[in-house]
Protein backbone atom coordinates (compact mmCIF):
# COMPACT_ATOMS: atom_id res chain seq x y z
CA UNK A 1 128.82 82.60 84.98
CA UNK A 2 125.12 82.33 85.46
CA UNK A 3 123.49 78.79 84.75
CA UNK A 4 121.72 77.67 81.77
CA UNK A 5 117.67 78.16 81.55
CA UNK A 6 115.83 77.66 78.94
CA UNK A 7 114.25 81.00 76.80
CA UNK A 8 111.15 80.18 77.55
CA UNK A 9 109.81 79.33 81.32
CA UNK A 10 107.64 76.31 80.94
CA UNK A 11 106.51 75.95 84.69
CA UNK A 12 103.25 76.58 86.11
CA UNK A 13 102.32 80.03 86.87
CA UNK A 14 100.85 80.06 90.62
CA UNK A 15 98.78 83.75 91.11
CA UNK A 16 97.92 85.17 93.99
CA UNK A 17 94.47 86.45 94.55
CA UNK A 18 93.86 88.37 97.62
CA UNK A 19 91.94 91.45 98.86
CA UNK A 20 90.44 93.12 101.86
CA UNK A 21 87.23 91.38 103.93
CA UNK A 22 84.07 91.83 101.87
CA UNK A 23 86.08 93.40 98.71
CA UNK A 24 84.62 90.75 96.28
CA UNK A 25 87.67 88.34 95.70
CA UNK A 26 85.03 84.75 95.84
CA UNK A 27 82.61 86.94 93.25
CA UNK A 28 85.30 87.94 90.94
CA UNK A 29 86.99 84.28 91.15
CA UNK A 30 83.60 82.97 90.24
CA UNK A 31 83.59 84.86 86.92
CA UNK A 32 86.79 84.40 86.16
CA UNK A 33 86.55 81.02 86.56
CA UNK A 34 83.17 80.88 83.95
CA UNK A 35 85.62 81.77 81.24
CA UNK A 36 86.96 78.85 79.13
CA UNK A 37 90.41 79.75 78.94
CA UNK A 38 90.74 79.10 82.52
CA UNK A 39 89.03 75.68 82.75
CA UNK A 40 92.20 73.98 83.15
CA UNK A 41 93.36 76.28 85.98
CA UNK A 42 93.72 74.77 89.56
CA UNK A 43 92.38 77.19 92.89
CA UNK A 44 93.66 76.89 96.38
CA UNK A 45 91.25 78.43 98.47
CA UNK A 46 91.74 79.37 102.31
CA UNK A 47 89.22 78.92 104.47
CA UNK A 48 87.28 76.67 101.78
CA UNK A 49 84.10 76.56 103.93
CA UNK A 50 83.42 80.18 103.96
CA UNK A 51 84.09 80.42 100.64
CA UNK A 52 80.28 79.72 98.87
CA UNK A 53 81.34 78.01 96.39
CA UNK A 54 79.41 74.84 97.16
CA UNK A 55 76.94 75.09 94.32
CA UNK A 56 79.32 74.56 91.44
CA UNK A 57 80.87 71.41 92.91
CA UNK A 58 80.12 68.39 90.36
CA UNK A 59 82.12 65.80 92.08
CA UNK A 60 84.79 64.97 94.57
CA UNK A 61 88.03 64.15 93.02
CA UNK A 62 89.88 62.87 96.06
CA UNK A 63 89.04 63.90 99.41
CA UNK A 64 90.18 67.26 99.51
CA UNK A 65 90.18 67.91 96.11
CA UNK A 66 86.35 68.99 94.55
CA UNK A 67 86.22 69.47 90.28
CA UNK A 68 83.93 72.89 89.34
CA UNK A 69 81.63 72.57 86.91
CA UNK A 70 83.61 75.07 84.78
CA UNK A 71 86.63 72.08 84.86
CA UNK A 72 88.58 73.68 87.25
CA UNK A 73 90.04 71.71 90.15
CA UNK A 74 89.53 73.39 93.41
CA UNK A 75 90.76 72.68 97.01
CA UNK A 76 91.32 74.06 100.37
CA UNK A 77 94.82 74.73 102.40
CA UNK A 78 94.84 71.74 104.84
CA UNK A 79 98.12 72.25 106.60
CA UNK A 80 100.46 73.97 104.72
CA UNK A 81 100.19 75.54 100.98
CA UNK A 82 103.28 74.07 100.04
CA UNK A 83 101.98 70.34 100.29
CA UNK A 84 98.58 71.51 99.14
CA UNK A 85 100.11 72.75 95.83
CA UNK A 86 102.67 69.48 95.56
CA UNK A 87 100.03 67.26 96.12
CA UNK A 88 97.92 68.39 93.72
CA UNK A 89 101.10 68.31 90.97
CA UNK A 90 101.65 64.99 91.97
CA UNK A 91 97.86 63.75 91.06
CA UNK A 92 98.29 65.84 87.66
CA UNK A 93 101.22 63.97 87.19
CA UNK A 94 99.81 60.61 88.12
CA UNK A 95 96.74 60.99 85.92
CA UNK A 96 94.49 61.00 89.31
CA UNK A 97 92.99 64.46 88.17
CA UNK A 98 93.31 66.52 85.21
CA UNK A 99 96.58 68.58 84.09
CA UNK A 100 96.51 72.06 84.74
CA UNK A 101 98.32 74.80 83.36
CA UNK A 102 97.64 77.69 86.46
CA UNK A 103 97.25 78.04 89.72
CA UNK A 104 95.30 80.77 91.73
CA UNK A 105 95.39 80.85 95.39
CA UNK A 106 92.78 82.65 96.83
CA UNK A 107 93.94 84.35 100.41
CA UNK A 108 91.77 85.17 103.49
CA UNK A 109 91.11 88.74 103.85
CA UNK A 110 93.66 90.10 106.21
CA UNK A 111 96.51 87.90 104.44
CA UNK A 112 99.52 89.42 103.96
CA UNK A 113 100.62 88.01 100.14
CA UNK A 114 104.02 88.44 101.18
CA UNK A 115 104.69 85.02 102.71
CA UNK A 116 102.87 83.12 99.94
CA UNK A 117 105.36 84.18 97.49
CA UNK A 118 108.11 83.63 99.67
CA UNK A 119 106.79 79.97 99.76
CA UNK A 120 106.13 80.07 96.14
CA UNK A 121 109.66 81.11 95.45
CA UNK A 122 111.59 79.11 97.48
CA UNK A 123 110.08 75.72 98.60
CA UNK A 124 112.43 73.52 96.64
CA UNK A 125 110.04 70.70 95.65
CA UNK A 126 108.47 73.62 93.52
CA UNK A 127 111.14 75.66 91.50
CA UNK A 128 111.84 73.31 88.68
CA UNK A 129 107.27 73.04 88.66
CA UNK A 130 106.26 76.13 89.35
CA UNK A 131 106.90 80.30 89.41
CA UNK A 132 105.33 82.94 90.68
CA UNK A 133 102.71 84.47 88.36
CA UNK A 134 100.62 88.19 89.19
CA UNK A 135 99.61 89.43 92.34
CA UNK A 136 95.87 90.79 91.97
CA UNK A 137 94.50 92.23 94.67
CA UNK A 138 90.34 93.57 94.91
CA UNK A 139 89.19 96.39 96.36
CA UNK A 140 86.22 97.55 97.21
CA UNK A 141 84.91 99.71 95.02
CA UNK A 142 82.21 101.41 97.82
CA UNK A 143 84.43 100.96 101.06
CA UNK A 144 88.24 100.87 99.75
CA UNK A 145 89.16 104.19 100.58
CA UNK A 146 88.23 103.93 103.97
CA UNK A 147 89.78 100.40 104.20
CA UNK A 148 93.14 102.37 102.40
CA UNK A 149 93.24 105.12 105.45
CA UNK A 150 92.29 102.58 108.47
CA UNK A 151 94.14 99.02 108.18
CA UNK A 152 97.74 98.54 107.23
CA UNK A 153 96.53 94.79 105.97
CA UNK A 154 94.58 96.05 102.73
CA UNK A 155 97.80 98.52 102.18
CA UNK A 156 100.17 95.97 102.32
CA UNK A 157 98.20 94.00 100.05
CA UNK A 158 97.64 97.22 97.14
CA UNK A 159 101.56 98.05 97.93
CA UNK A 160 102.69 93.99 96.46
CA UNK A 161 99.81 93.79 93.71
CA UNK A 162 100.95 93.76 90.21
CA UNK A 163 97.17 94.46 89.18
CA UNK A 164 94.24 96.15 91.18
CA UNK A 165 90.82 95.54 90.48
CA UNK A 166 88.29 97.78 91.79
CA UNK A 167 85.11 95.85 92.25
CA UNK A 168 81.33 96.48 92.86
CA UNK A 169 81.86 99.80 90.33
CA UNK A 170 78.13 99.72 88.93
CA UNK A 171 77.56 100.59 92.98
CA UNK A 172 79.83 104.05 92.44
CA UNK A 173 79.81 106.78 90.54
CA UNK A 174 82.83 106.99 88.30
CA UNK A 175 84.58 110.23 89.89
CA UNK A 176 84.17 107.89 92.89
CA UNK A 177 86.19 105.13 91.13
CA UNK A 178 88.69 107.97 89.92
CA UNK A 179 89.16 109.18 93.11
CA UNK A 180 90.05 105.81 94.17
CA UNK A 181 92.78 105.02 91.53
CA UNK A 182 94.45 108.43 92.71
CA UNK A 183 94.41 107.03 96.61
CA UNK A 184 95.86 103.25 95.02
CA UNK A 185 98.73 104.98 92.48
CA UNK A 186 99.70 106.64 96.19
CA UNK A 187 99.93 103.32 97.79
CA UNK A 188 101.61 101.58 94.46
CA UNK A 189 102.46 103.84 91.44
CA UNK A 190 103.53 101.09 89.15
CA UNK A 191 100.23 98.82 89.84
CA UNK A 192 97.85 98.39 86.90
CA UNK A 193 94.35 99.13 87.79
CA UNK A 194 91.23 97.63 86.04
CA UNK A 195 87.87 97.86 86.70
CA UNK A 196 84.83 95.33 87.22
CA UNK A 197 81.50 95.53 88.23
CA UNK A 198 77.96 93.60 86.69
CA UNK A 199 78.02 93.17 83.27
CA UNK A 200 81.44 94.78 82.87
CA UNK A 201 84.21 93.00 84.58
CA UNK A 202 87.55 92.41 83.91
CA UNK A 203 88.72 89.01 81.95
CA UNK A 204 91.62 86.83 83.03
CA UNK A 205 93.73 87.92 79.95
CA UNK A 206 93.49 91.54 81.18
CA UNK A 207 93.99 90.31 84.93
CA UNK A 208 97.04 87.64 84.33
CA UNK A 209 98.74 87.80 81.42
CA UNK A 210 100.85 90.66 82.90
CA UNK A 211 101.92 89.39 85.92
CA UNK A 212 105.31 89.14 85.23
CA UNK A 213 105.73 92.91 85.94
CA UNK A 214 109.51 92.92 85.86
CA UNK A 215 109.66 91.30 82.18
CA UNK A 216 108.05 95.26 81.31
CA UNK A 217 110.38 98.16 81.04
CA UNK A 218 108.83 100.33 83.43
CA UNK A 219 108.60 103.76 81.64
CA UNK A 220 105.23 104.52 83.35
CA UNK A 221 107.98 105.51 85.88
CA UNK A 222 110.05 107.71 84.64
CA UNK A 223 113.32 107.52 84.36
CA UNK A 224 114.06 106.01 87.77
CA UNK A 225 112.99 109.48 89.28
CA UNK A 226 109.53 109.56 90.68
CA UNK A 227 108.13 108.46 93.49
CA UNK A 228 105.04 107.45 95.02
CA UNK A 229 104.96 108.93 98.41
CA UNK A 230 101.53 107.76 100.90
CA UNK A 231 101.07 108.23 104.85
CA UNK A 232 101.89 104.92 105.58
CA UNK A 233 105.81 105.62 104.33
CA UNK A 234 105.15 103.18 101.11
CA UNK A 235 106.77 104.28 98.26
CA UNK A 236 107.57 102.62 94.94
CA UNK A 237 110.39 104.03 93.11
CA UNK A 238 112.99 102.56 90.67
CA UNK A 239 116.33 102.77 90.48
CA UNK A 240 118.72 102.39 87.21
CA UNK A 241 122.15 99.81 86.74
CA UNK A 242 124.24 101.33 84.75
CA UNK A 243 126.26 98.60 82.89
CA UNK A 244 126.79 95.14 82.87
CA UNK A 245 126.85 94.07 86.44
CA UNK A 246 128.97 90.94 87.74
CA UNK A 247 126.65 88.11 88.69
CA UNK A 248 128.39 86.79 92.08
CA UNK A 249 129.14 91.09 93.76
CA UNK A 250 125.58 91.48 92.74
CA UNK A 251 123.77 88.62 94.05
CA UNK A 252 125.92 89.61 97.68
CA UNK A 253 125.03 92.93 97.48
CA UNK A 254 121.37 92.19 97.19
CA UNK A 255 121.31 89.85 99.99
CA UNK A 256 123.11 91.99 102.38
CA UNK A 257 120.54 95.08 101.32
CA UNK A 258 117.94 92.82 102.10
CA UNK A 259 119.16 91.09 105.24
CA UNK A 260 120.05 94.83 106.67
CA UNK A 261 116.46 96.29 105.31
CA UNK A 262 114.23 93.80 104.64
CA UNK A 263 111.68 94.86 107.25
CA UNK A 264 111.43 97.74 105.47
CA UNK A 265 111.54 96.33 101.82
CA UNK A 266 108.73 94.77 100.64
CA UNK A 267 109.16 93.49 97.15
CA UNK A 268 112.18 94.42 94.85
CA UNK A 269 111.73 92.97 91.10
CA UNK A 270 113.64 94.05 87.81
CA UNK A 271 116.10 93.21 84.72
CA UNK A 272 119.94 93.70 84.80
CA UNK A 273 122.83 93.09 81.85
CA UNK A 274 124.67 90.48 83.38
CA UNK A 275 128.34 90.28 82.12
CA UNK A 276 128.80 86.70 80.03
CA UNK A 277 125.05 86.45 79.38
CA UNK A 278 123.41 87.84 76.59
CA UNK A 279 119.64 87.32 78.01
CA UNK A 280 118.18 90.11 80.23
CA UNK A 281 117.95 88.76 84.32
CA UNK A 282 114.70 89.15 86.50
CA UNK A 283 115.38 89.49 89.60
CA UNK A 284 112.73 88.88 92.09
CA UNK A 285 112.94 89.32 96.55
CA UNK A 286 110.65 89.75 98.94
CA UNK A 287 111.42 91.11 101.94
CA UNK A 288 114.60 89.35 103.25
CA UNK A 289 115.05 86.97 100.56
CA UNK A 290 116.33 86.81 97.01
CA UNK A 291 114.92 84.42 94.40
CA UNK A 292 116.63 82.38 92.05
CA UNK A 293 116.89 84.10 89.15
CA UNK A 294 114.80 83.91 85.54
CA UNK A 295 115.41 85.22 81.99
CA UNK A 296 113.96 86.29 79.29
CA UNK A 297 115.31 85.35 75.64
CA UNK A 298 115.69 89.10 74.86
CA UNK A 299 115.55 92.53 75.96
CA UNK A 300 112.48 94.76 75.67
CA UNK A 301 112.35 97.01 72.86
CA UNK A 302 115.92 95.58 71.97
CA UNK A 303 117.70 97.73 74.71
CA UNK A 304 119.71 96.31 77.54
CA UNK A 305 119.66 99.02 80.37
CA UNK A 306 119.47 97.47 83.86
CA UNK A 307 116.89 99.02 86.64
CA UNK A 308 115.15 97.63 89.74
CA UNK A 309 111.71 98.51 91.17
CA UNK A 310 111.61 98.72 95.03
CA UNK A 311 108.51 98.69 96.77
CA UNK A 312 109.57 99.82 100.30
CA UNK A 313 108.53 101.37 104.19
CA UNK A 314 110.32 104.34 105.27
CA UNK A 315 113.37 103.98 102.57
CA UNK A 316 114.45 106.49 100.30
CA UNK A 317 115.53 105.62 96.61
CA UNK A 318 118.59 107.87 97.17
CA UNK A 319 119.83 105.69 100.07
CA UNK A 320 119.46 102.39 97.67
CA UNK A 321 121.19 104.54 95.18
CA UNK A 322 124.26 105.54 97.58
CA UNK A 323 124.48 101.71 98.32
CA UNK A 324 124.30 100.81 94.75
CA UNK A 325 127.39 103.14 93.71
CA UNK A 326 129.40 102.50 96.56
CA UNK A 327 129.07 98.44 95.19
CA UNK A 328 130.11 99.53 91.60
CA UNK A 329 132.31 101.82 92.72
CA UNK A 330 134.29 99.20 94.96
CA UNK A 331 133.58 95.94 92.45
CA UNK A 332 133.97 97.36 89.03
């Protein structure tokens, strides 16, 4: 039997922005963070002295931590993100600095995202405070392609975005842009892509409020049959559950898929029937690990029907299939 959560998830939805060098993540934070539904938002920034920021600093909180002039709080990774982001709960809690109700960490740009949601997800002084929110990654608009075809950083990053936004557009011509979107949907089929260049760019609504791409039925993919197939051996493909699945075979099968493939599974994420729980699951791993689960207080369009979307390196969605039967076949 699964434990009780409440239907609606009340913690603090930590994004992750990130992007290739020079692909416009500092500009597009900057706008994003002129808009007033984000002036209670809280930004980690790496590298905080590159970042150019300085002239919308009003004041110094605390010694690490600066207030924008927009009302955001903003500070840099000292040590380790984890005690960055619980430190900064703690003086929201304390009344030292402002509640917030977001989080966006802004990554260097050759990170990897994949380790920042692994810390997200599983530092324990953070699940009951926080969860994972959207991946958004930036790419450049005049130089993404060739960043796409040369370095396996700004792939990795496109493959584990839930949303793409193509910057510097009014630089481009629009087949240009097109053409881009084709060579992005190759890296990450299921990724929404948005636009944003001067005096057009994307909001935060469009940009956030979706992160939570496994709470969406994914019917932009088929019906668990296509694939996105690029160079690199990324491919994003889904794969149906047929049935009610039992919590504890599950959960075992999951972890051994990912302990055994990991390397080559980058993100998994979907919704299962779970037998004795009426609420649809989300299930969320990255790479070798699998997350505690979350739920939603109903099914999408009022039909259970269990799938997971695997974004993986050199793995077919026939051999997760295979594995997948053989654990239904032997549990059920």
């Amino acid at each position: 039997m699964l434990p009780a959560a409440p239907s609606l998830d009340a913690r603090i939805p930590v994004h992750v922005l990130t992007g290739f060098l020079g692909s416009g993540k500092t500009t597009f934070l900057r706008h994003l963070l002129d808009e007033p539904s984000l002036a209670d938002i809280a930004v980690i920034i790496n590298e905080f002295g590159e970042v150019g920021l300085d002239h919308l600093l009003v004041r110094e909180v605390s010694e690490d931590v600066v207030l924008l002039s927009s009302g955001c709080l903003c500070c840099a990774v000292r040590d380790d993100l984890i005690s960055t982001l619980a430190d900064l709960l703690e003086m929201a809690r304390s009344g030292r600095v402002a509640p917030f109700r977001q989080v966006v960490i802004e990554t260097t740009g050759l990170a990897d995202p994949a380790p920042i949601i692994h810390a997200i997800l599983s530092a324990p002084e953070l699940l009951h405070r926080c969860r994972a929110g959207a991946v958004v990654t930036t790419v450049d608009g005049v130089s993404g392609s060739n960043s796409i075809q040369n370095f396996a950083e700004a792939i990795q990053q496109i493959a584990l975005a839930d949303c793409v936004v193509i910057t510097k557009t009014e630089l481009v011509q629009p087949w240009q842009v097109d053409a881009l979107k084709v060579e992005i949907a190759r890296v990450n089929p299921s990724v929404r892509s948005l636009t944003s260049g001067k005096g057009a760019m994307a909001s935060a609504r469009d940009v956030f409020d979706h992160g939570q791409s496994p709470k969406q039925n994914p019917k932009h993919l088929g019906s668990g049959s296509v694939q996105g197939v690029h160079s690199h051996g990324i491919k994003t493909f889904t794969v149906e559950v047929p049935g009610e699945v039992e919590w504890p075979a599950f959960v075992e099968w999951l972890e051994l898929l990912l302990a055994a493939r990991g390397q080559s599974i980058l993100r998994v994420k979907g919704l299962l029937p779970v037998k004795g729980d009426e609420r649809p699951v989300v299930i969320h791993g990255v790479q070798h690990v699998v997350y505690p689960p979350e739920y939603l207080p109903r099914w999408p369009e009022g039909s259970p029907r269990g799938w997971l979307v695997f974004i993986a390196r050199n793995l077919t969605r026939a051999a997760i299939e295979n594995s997948l039967r053989s654990l239904l076949t032997t549990r059920y």
